[in-house]
Structures are given as C-alpha cells and as structure tokens.
C-alpha atoms as a PDB file:
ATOM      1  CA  UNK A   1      23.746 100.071  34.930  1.00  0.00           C
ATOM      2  CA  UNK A   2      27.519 101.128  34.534  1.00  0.00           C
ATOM      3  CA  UNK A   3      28.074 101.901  30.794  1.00  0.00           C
ATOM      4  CA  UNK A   4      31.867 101.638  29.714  1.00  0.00           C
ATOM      5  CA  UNK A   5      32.872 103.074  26.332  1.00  0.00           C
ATOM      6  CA  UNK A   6      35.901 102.354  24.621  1.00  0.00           C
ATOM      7  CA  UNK A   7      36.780 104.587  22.288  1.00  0.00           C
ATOM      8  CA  UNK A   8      36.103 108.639  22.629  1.00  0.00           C
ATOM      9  CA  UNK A   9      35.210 109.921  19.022  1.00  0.00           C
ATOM     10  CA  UNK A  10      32.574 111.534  17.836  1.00  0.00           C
ATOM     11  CA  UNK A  11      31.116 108.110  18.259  1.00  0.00           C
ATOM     12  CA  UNK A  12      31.796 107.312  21.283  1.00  0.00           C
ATOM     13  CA  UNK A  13      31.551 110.807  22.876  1.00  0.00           C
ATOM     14  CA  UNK A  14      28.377 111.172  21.256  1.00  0.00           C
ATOM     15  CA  UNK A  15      27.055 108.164  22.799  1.00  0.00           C
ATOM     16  CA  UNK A  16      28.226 109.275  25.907  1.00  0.00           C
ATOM     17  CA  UNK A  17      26.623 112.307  25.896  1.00  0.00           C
ATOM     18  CA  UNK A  18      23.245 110.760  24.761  1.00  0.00           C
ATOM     19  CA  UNK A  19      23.466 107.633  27.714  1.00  0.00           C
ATOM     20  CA  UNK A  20      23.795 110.508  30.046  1.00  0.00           C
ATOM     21  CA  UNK A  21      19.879 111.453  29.469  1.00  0.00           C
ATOM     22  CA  UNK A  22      18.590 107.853  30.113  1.00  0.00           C
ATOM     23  CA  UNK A  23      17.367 106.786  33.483  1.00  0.00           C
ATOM     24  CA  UNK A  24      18.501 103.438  32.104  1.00  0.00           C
ATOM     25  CA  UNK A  25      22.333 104.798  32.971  1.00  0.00           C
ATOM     26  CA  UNK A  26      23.845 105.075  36.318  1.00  0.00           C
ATOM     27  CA  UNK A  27      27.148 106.474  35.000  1.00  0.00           C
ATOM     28  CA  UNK A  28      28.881 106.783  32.048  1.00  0.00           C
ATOM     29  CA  UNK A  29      32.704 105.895  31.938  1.00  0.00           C
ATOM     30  CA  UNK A  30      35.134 105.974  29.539  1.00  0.00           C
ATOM     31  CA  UNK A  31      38.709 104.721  28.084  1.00  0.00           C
ATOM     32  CA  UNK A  32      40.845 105.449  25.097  1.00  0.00           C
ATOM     33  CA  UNK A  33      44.727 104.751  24.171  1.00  0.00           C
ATOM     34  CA  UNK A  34      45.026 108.237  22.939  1.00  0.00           C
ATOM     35  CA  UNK A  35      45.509 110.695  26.106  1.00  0.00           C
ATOM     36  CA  UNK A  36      44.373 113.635  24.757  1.00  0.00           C
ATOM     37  CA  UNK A  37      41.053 111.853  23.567  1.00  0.00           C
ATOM     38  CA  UNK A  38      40.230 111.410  27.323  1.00  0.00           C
ATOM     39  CA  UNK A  39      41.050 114.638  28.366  1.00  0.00           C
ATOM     40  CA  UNK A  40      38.776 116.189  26.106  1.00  0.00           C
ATOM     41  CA  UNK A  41      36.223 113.544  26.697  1.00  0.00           C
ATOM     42  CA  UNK A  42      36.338 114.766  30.069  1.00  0.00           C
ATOM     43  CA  UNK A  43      36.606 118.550  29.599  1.00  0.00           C
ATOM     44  CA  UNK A  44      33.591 118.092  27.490  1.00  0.00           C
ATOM     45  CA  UNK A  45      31.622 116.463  29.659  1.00  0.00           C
ATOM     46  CA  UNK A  46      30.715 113.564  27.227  1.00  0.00           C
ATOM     47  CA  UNK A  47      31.100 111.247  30.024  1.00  0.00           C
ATOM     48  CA  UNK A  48      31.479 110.987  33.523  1.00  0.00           C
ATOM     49  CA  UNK A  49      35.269 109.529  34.579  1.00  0.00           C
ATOM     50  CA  UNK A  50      37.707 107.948  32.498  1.00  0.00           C
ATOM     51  CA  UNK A  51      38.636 104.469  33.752  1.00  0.00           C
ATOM     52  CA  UNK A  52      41.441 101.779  32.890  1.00  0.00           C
ATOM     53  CA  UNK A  53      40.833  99.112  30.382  1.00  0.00           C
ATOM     54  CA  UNK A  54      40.626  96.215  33.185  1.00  0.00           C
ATOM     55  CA  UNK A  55      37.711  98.732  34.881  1.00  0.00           C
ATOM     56  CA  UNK A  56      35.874  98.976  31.882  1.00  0.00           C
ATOM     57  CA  UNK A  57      35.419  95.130  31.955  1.00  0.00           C
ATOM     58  CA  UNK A  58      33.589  94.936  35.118  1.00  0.00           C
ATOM     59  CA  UNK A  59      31.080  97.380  33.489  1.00  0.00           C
ATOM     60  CA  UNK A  60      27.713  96.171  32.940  1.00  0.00           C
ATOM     61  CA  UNK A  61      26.979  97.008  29.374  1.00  0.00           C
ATOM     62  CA  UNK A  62      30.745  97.826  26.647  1.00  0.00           C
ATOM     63  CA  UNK A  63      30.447  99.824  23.528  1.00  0.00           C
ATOM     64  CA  UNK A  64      32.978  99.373  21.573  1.00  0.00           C
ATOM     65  CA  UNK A  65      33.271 103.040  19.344  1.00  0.00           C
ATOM     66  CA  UNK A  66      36.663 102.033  17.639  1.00  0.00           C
ATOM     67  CA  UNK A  67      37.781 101.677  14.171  1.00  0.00           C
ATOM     68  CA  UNK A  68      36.776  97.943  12.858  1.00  0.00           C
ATOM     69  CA  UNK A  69      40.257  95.924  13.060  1.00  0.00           C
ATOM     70  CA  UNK A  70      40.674  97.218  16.747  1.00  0.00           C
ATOM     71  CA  UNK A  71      37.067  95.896  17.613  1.00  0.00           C
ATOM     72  CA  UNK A  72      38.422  92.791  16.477  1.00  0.00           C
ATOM     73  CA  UNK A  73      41.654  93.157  18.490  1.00  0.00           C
ATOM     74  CA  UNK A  74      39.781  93.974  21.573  1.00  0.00           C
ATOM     75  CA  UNK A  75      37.650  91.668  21.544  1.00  0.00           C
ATOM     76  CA  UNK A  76      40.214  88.752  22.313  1.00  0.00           C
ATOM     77  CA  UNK A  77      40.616  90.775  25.009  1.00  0.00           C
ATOM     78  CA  UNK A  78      37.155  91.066  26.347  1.00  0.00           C
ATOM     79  CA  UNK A  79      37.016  87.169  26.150  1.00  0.00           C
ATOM     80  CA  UNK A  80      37.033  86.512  30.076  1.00  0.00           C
ATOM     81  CA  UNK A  81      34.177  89.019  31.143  1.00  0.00           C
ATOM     82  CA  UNK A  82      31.028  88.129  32.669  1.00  0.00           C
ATOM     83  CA  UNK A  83      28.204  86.214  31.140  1.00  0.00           C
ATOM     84  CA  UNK A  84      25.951  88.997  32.007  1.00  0.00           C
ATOM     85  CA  UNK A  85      28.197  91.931  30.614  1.00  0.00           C
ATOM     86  CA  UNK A  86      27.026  93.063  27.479  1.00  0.00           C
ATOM     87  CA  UNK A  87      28.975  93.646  24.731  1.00  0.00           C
ATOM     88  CA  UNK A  88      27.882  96.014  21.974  1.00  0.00           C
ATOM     89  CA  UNK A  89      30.211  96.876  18.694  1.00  0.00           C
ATOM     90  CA  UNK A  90      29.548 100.041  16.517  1.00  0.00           C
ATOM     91  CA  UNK A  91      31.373  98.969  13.327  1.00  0.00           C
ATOM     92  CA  UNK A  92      30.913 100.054  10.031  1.00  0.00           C
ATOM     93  CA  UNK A  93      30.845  96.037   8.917  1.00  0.00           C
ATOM     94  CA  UNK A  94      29.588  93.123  10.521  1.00  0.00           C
ATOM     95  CA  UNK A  95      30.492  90.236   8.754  1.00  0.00           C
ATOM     96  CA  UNK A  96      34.697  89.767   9.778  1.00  0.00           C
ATOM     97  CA  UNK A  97      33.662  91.137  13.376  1.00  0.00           C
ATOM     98  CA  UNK A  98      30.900  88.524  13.593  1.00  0.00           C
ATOM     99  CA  UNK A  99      32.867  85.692  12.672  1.00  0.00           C
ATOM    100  CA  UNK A 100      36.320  86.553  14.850  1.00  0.00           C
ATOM    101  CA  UNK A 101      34.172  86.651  18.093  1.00  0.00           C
ATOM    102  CA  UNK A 102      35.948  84.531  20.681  1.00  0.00           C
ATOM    103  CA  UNK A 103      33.521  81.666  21.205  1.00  0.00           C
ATOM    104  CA  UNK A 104      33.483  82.420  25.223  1.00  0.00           C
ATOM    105  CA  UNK A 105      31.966  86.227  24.625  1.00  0.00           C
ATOM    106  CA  UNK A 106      29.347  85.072  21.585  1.00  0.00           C
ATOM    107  CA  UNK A 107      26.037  84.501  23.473  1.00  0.00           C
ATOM    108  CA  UNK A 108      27.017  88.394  25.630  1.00  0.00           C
ATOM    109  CA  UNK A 109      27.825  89.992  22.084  1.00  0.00           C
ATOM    110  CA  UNK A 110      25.645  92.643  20.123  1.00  0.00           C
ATOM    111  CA  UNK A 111      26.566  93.130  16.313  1.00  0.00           C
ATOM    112  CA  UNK A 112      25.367  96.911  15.867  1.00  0.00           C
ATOM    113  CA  UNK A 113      25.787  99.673  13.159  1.00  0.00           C
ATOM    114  CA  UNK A 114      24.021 103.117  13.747  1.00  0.00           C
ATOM    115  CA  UNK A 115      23.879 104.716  10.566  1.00  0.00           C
ATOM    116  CA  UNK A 116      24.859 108.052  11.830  1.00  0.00           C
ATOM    117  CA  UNK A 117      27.886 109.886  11.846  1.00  0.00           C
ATOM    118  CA  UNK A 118      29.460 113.063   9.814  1.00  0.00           C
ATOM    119  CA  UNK A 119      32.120 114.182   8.246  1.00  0.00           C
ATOM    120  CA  UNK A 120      34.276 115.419  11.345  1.00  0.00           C
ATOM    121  CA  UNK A 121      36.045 112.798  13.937  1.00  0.00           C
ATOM    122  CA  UNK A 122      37.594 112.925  17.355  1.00  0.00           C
ATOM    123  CA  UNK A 123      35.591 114.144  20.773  1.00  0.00           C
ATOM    124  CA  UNK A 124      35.511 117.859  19.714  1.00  0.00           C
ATOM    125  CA  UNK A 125      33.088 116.887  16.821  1.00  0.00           C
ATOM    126  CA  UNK A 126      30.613 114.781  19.431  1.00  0.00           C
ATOM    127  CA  UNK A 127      26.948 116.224  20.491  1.00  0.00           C
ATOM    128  CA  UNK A 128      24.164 114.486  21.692  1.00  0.00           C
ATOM    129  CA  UNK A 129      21.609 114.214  18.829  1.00  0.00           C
ATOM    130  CA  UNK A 130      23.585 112.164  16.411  1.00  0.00           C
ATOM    131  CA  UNK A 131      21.971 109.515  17.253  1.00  0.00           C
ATOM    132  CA  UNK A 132      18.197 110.934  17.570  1.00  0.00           C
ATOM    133  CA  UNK A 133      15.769 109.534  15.015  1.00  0.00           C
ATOM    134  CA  UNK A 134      18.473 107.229  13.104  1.00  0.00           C
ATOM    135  CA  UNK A 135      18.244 103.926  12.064  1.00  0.00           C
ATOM    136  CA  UNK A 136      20.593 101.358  13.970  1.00  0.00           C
ATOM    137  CA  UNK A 137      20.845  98.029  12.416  1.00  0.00           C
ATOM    138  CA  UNK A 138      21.413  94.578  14.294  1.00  0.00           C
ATOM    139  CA  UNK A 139      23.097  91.715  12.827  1.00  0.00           C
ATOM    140  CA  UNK A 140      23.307  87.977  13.556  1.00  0.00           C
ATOM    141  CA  UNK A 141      21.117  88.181  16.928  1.00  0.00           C
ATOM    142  CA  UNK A 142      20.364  84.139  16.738  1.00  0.00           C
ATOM    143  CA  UNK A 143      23.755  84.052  18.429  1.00  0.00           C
ATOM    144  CA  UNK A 144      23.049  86.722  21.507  1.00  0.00           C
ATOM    145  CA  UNK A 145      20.893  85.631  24.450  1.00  0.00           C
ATOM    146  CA  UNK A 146      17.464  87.519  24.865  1.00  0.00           C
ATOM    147  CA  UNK A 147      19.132  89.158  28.188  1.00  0.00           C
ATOM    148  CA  UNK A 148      21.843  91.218  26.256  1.00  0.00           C
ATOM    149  CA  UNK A 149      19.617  91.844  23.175  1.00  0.00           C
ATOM    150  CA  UNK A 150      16.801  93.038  25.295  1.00  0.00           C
ATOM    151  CA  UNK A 151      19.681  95.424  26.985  1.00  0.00           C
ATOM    152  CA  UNK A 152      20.920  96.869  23.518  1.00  0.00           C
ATOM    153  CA  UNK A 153      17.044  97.579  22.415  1.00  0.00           C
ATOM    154  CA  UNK A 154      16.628  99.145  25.402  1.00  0.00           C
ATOM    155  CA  UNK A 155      19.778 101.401  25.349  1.00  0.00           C
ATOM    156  CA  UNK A 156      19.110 102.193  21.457  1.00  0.00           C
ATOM    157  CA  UNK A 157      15.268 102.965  21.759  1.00  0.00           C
ATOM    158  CA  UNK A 158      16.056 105.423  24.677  1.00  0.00           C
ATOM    159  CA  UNK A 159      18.537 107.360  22.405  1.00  0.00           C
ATOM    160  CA  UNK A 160      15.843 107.753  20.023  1.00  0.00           C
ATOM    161  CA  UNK A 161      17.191 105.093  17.443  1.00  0.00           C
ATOM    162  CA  UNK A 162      15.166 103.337  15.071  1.00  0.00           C
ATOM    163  CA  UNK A 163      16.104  99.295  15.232  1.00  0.00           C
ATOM    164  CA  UNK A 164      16.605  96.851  11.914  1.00  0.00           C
ATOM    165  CA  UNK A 165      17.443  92.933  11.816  1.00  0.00           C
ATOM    166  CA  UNK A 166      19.280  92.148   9.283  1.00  0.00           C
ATOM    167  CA  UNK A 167      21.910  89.534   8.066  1.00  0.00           C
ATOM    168  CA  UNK A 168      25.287  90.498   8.719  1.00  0.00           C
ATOM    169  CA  UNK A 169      26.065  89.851   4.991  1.00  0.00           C
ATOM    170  CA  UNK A 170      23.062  91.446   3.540  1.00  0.00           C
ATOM    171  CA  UNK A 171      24.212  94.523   5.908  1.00  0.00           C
ATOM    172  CA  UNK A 172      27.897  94.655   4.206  1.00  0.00           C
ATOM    173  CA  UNK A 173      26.725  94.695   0.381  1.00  0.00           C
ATOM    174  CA  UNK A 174      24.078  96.978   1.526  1.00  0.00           C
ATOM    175  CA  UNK A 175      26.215  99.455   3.702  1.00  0.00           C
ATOM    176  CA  UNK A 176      29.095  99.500   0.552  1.00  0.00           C
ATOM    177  CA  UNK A 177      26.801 100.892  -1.778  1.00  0.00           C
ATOM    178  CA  UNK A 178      25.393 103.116   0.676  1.00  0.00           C
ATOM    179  CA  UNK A 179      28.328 104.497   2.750  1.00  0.00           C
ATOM    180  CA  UNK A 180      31.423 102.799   1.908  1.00  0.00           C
ATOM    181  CA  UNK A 181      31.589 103.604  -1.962  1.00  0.00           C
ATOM    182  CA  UNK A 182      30.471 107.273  -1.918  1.00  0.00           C
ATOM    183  CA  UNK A 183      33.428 107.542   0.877  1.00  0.00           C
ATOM    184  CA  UNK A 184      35.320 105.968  -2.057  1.00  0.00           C
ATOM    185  CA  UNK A 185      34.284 108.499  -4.470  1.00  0.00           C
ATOM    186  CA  UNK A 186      35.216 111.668  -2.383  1.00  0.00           C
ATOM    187  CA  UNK A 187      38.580 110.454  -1.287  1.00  0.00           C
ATOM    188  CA  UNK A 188      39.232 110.052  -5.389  1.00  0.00           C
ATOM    189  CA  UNK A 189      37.570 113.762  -6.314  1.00  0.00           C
ATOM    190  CA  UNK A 190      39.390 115.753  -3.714  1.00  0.00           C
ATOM    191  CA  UNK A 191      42.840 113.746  -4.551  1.00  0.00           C
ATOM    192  CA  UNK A 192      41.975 114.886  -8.501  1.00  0.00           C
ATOM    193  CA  UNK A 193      41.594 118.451  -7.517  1.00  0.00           C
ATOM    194  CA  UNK A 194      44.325 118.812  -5.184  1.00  0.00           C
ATOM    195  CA  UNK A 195      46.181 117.516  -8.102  1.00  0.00           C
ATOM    196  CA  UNK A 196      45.119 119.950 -10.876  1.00  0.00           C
ATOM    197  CA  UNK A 197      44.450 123.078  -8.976  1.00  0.00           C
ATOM    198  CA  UNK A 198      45.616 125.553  -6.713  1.00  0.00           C
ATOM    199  CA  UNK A 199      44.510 125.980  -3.041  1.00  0.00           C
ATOM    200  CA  UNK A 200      43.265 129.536  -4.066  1.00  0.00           C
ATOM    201  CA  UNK A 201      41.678 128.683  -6.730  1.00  0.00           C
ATOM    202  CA  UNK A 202      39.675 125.864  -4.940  1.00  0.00           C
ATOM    203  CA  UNK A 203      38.876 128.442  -2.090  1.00  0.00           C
ATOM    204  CA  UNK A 204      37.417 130.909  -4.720  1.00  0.00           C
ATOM    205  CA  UNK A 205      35.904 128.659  -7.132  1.00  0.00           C
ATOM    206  CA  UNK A 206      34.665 125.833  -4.771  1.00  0.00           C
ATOM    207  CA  UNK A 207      30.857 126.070  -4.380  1.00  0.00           C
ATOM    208  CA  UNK A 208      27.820 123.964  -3.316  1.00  0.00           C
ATOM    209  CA  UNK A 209      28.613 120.798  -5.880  1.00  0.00           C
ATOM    210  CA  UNK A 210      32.499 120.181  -5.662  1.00  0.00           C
ATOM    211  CA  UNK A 211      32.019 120.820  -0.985  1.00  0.00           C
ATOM    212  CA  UNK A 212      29.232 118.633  -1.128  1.00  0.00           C
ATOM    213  CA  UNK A 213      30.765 115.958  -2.642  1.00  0.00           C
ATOM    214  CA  UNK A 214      34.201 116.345  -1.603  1.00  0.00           C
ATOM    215  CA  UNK A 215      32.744 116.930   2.336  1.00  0.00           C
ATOM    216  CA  UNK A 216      33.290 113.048   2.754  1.00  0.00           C
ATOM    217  CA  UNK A 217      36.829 113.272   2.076  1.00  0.00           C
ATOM    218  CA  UNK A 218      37.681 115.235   5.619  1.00  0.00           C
ATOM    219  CA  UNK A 219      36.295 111.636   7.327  1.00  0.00           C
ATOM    220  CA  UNK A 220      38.822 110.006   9.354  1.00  0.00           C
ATOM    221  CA  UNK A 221      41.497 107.884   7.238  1.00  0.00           C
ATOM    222  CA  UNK A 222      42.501 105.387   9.792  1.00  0.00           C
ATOM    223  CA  UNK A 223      38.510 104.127  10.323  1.00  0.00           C
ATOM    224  CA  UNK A 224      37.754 104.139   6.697  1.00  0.00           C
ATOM    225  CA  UNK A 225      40.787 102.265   5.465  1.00  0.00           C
ATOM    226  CA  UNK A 226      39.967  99.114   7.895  1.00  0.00           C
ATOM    227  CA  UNK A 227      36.474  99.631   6.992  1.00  0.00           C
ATOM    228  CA  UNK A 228      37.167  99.672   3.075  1.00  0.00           C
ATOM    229  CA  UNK A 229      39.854  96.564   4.203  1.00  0.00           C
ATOM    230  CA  UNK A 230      36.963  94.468   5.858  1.00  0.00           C
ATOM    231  CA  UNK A 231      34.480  95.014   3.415  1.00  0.00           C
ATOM    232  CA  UNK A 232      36.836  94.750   0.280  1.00  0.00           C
ATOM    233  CA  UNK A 233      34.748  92.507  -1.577  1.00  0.00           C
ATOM    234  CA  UNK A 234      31.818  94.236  -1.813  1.00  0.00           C
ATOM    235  CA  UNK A 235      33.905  97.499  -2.266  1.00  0.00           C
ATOM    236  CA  UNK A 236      35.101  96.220  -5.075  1.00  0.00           C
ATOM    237  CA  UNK A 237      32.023  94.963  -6.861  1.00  0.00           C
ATOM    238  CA  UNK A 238      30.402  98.871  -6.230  1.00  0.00           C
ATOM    239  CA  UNK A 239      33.665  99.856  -7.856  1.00  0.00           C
ATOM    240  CA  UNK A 240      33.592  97.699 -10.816  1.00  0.00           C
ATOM    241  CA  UNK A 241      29.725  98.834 -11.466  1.00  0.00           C
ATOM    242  CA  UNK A 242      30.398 102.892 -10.614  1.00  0.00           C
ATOM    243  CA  UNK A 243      33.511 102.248 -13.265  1.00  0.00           C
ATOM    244  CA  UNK A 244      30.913 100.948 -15.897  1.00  0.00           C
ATOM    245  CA  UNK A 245      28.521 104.132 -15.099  1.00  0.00           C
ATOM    246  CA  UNK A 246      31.700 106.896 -15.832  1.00  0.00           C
ATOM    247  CA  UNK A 247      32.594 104.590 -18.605  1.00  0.00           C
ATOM    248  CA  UNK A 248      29.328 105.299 -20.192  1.00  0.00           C
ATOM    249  CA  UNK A 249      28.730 108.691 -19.519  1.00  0.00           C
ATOM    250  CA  UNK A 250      32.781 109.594 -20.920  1.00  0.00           C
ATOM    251  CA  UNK A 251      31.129 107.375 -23.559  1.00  0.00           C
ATOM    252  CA  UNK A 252      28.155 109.605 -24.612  1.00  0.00           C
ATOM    253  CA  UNK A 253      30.159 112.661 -24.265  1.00  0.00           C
ATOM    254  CA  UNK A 254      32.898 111.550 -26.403  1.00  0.00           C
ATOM    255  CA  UNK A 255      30.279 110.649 -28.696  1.00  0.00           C
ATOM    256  CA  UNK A 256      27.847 113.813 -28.521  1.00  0.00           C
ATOM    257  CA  UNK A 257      24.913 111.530 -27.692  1.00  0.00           C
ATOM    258  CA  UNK A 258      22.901 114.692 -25.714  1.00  0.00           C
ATOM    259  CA  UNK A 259      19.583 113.149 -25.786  1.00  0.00           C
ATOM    260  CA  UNK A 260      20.739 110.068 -23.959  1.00  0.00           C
ATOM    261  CA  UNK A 261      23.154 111.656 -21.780  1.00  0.00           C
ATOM    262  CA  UNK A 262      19.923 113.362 -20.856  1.00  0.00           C
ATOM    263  CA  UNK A 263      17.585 110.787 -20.259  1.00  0.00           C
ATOM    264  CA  UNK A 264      20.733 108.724 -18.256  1.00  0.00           C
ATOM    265  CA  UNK A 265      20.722 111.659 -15.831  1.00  0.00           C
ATOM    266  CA  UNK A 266      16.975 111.635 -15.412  1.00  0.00           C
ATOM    267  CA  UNK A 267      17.229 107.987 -14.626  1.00  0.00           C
ATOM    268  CA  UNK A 268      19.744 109.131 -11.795  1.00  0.00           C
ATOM    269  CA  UNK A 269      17.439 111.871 -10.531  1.00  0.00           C
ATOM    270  CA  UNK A 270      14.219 109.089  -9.617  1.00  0.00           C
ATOM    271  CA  UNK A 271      16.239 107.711  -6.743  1.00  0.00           C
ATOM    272  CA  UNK A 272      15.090 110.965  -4.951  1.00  0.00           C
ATOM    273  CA  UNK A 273      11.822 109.663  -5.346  1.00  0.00           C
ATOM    274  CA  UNK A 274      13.137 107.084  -2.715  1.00  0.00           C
ATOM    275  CA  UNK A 275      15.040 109.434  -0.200  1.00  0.00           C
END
C-alpha cells in the first residue's frame, strides 16, 4: 500500500518514520505547503519522496497530520478520490471534523486521535516511537465501511498503538479536560511570568515545578488555537470549573484556613492513584 501524508510535523514525520517499519507499507510519501518542512522531511529520512497534492490522492491510504481547520479545508478537497482510498485524520477534536465531511468521502473516512505528541513541533522534533504503546482513539466508525476501518486498525496496531471507540462528543469533553485545558493553563503561567520577571531571573530561579508546568507553553500556537477554536465549548466549561478551583484556594489563603487548604490538596494528590 502507498501511504500519503499530508502534513510533515512531528506528527506527520513521526508517522512516517514509524509506517516505514511495517510490511503493511510499500512506500511512504509525503506533501506539505511549507517548503522547508519537506526538505527536512526528506533530509531526515521520515519518509521516502515528497509528492504533489494531486499525487497524494491516488495514494491508497491519506493521513491527514495538519492543524484541525486545515483538515477541514482539505477535506473538500479530497472529496473526488476513490472509494477504496482511505482517509485517516489526526485531529485533536472530532466532533466539527466529523460533521463537515463532504458526504461523497464519508463511508472512506477514519475519525482518529493518537494521544501522543510533546511539547516540540515541526519535522526536526519527529522520531519513531511516539506512537509506540499509546492509546489512539476512533470516533464515529458507524459511518466508515469495514474495508477502511479494518485498514486504519491495521496501520495503528502495527505502530504499536492501543485502539478506543468512542463517541466523537464524548471524545471532545473528554480530550478538553485532559489535553486542551492544561494547554490552557501553561499558555496563561508562562504569559504571567514573562510579565513579572526578568529572563535572568527565570533562567536562575526556574526549577522542576514552574518547567514542568510551563513545558506546554513551547507547543505550537497555530494547532492549538484552532484546536481551542473547535472545541470552545467544552474549553470553556473546564475553564469556568478550573476558575471555581483558584477561586477557592485564593479563598482559603486569604482566609488562613490551613487545615482545609490541606486536606483540598490531598484531595488533588488521589488522582495519582489513577495515573
């Protein structure tokens, strides 16, 4: 099978560089807008040739490894492929993709979100293992033939992914609290620091608490503000609920209340018991 992926981040290139270990794969090809992005993709071996966008439709199987609201754009333009190619998204969210696939491409289409990634973006930060022993979650399969399902179970269980059905919905309220708001919540801490303290000072002083949660914040702005944009509903309803949490720890502070600032933390601490 020829694999096309659109889109060569550490995504993409990472996906690249895993397909290339499956006897599934014939060859591994590649497109991106941004020049560069395929020249490194190449240099770096994460695939095999980089090909126009009208190649990449004759592929047999398309990732699409692109930030949300271009998955959506490209998809409209994926809409006169083959009933046998199959299509397979990446996306952060699920519900706005699902429901803006072009009618002619539904039954070929594969809603998928591999909860992997890190904190660095673009083709220099891709290596094969990001996908090893990770959970990737499929949404609204009723609507996908057997044939192209089949193929993306395939393709995931040879990377070493773990699969999960799940209701595209369910995945987006889920996935906010998850991933989406703690991406939230770094973006806000770093932009208080860099307000209130000196780059020196944050070199010196900066240890294990303030560049673990502030490690988030050096995530790729133009994926995370469609993602927070698609899922803004749910986003918001994790904010309003992480604003009531700060409210009442300011609260007990304020107030000297020790002994249940105490026990509030310890409440915090049991979800460990869960990881």
């Amino acid at each position: 099978m020829r694999v096309g992926i659109i889109g060569l981040g550490l995504i993409g290139g990472s996906l690249g560089l895993a397909l290339q270990d499956t006897k599934l794969v014939s060859k591994v090809l590649g497109y991106d807008h941004n020049l560069k992005n395929c020249e490194d993709a190449i240099s770096l071996n994460l695939i095999d040739e980089i090909i126009s966008f009208n190649e990449i439709k004759k592929c047999n199987i398309i990732f699409l490894a692109i930030p949300v609201e271009a998955i959506i754009e490209t998809l409209n333009l994926l809409k006169e492929v083959d009933k046998k190619t199959t299509i397979i998204d990446l996306g952060s969210t699920k519900s706005k993709i699902i429901k803006s696939i072009p009618p002619s491409i539904r039954s070929n289409f594969v809603a998928a979100h591999p909860m992997a990634g890190i904190e660095k973006f673009g083709p220099q930060a891709a290596f094969k293992s990001l996908y090893k022993d990770k959970v990737v979650v499929f949404c609204d399969t009723k609507n996908t033939t057997n044939f192209h399902k089949n193929i993306a179970i395939q393709l995931f269980s040879h990377i070493g992914m773990k699969i999960v059905f799940m209701g595209e919905e369910e995945h987006d309220k889920h996935a906010c609290f998850i991933s989406h708001l703690p991406h939230v919540i770094s973006y806000a801490l770093a932009n208080s620091v860099i307000g209130q303290e000196d780059p020196k000072s944050i070199l010196l002083l900066a240890a294990g608490g303030f560049d673990s949660m502030s490690r988030l914040a050096k995530s790729s702005p133009a994926m995370w503000s469609d993602i927070f944009k698609q899922n803004s509903k749910n986003l918001l309803t994790s904010l309003e609920l992480f604003e009531k949490e700060l409210s009442t720890c300011k609260t007990m502070i304020e107030k000297e209340e020790w002994s249940k600032l105490k026990k509030w933390m310890g409440d915090a601490t049991t979800i460990h018991k869960i990881l």
